[in-house]
N, C-alpha and C. Protein backbone atom coordinates (compact mmCIF):
# COMPACT_ATOMS: atom_id res chain seq x y z
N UNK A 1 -8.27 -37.05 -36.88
CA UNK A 1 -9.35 -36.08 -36.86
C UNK A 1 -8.82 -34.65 -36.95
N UNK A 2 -7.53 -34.67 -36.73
CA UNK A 2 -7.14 -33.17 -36.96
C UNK A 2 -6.99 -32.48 -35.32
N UNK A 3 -6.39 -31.34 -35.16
CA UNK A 3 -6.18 -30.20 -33.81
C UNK A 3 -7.29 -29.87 -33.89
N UNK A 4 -7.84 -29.82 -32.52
CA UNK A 4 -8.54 -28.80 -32.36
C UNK A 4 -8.41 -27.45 -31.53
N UNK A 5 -8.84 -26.41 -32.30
CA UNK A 5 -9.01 -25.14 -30.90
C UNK A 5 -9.90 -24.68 -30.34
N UNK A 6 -10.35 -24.29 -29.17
CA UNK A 6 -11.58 -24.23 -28.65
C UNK A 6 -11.24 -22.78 -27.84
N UNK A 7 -12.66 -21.87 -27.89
CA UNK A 7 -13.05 -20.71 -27.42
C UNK A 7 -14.13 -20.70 -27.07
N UNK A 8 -14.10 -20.03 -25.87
CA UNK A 8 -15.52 -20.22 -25.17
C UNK A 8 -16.30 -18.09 -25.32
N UNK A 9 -17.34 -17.78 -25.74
CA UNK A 9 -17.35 -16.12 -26.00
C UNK A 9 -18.38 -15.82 -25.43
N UNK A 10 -18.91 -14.34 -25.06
CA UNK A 10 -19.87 -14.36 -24.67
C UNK A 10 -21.00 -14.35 -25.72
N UNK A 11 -22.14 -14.62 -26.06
CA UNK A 11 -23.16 -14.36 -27.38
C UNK A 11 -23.10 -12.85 -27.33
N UNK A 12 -23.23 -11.88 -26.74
CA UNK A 12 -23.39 -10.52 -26.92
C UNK A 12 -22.27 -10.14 -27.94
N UNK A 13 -21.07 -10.48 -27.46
CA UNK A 13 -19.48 -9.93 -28.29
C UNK A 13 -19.92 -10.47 -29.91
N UNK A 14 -20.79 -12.10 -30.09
CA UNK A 14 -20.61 -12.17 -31.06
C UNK A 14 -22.11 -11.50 -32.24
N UNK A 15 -23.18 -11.12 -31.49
CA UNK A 15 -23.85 -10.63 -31.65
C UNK A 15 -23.17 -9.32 -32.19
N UNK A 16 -22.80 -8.21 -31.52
CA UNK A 16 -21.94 -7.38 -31.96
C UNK A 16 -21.39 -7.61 -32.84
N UNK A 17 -20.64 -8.36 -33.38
CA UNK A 17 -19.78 -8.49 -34.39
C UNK A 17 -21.15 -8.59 -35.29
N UNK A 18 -21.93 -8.59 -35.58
CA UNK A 18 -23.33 -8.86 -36.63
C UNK A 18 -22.79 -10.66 -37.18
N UNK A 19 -22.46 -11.60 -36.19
CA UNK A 19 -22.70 -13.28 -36.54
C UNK A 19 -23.87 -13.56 -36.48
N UNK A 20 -23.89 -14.00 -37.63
CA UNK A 20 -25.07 -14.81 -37.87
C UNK A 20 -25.41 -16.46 -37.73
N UNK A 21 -26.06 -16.40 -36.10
CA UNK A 21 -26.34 -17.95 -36.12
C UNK A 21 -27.19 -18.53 -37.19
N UNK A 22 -28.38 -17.93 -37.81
CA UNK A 22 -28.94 -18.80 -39.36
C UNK A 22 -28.24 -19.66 -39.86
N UNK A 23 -26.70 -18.96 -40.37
CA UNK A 23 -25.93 -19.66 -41.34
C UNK A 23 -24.99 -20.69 -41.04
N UNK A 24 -25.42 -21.76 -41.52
CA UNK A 24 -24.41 -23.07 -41.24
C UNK A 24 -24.80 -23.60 -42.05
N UNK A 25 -23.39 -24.73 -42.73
CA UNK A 25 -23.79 -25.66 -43.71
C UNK A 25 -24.10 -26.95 -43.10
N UNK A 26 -23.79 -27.76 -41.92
CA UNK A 26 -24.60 -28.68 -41.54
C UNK A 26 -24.79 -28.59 -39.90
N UNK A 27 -25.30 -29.76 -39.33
CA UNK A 27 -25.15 -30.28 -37.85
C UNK A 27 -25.05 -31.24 -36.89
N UNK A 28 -23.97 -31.14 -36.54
CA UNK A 28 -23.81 -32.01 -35.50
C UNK A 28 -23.85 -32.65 -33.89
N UNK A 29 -24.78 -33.53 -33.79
CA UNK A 29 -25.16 -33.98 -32.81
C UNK A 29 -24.47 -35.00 -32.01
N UNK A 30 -23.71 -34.74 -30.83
CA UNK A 30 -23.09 -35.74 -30.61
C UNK A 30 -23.81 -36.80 -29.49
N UNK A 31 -22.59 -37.66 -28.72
CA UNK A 31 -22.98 -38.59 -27.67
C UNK A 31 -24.08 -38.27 -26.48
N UNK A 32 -23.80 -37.02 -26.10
CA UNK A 32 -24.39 -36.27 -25.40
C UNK A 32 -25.91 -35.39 -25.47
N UNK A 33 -25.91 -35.68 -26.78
CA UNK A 33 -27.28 -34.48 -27.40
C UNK A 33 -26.52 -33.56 -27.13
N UNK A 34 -25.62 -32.98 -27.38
CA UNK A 34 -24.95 -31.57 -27.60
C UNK A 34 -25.12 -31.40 -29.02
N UNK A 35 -25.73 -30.16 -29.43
CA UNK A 35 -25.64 -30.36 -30.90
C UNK A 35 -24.47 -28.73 -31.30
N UNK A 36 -23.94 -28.85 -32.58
CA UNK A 36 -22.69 -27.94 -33.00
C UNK A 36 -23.38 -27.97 -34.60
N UNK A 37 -23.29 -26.53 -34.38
CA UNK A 37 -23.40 -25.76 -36.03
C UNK A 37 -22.02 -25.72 -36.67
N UNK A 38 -21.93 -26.32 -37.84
CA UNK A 38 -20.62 -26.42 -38.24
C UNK A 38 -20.81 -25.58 -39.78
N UNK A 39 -19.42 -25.03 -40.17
CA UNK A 39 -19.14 -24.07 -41.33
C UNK A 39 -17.87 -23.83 -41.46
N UNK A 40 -18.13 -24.94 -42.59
CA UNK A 40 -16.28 -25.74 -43.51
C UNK A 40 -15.89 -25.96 -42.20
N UNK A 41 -14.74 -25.54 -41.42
CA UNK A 41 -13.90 -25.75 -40.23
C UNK A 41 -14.15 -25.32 -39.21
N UNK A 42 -15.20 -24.97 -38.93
CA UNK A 42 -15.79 -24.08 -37.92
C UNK A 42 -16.60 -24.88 -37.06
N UNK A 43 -16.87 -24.67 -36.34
CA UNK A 43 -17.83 -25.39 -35.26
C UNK A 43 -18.45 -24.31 -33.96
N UNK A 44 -19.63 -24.27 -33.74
CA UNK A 44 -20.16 -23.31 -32.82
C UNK A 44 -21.52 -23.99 -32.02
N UNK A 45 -21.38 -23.69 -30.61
CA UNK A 45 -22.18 -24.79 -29.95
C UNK A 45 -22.92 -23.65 -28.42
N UNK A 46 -24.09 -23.56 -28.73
CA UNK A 46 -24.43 -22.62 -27.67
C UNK A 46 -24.85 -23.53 -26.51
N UNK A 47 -24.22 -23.39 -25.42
CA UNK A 47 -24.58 -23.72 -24.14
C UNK A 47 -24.88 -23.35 -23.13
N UNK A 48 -25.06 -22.17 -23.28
CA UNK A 48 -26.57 -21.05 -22.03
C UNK A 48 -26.98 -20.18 -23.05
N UNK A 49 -27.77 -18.98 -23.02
CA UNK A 49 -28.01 -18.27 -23.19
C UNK A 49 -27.19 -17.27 -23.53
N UNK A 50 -26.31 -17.28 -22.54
CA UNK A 50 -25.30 -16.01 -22.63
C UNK A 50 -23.83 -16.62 -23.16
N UNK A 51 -23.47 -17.70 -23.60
CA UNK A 51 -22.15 -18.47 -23.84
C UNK A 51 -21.92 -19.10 -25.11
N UNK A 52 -21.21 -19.01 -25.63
CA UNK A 52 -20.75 -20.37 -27.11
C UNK A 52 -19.73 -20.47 -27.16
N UNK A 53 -19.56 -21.57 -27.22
CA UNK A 53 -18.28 -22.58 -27.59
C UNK A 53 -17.96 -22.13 -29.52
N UNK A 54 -16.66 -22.29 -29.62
CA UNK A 54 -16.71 -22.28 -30.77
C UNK A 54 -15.36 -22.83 -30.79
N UNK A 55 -15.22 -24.10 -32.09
CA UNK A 55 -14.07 -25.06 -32.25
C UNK A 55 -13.87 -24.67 -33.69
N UNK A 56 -12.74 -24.29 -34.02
CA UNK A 56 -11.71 -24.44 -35.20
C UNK A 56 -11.24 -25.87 -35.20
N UNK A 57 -10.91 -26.32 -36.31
CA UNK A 57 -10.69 -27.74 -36.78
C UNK A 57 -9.41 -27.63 -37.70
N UNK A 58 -8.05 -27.61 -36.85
CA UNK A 58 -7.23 -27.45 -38.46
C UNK A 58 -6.63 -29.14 -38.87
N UNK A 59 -7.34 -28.75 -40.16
CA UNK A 59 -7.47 -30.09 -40.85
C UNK A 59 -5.64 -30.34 -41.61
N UNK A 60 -5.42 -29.70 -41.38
CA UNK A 60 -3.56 -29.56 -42.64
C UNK A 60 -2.54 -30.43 -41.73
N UNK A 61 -2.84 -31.28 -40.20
CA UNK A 61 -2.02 -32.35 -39.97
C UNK A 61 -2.30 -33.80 -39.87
């Protein structure tokens, strides 16, 4: 499945940065009903209000 890296941010920092949650090319729902916006290698998963997870996927091992 590849490394993963995981960052946890606040939504404001990424708000600031002008990210746009709209854009994702698909989604994933896992075991849990956790669902993750994914884009190419990217992965982003809001879990309060004020928090997101966000997983890099490096696929090159």
């Amino acid at each position: 499945m590849g490394d993963l890296t995981k960052v946890q941010l606040e939504r404001l920092i990424l708000v600031r940065a002008k990210f746009n949650f709209q854009y994702f090319t698909s989604i994933y729902k896992n075991k849990e009903n956790k669902i993750y916006y994914l884009v190419y290698n990217f992965a982003w998963m809001e879990f309060s209000d004020q928090h997101v997870l966000i997983v890099k996927r490096d696929r090159s091992r």
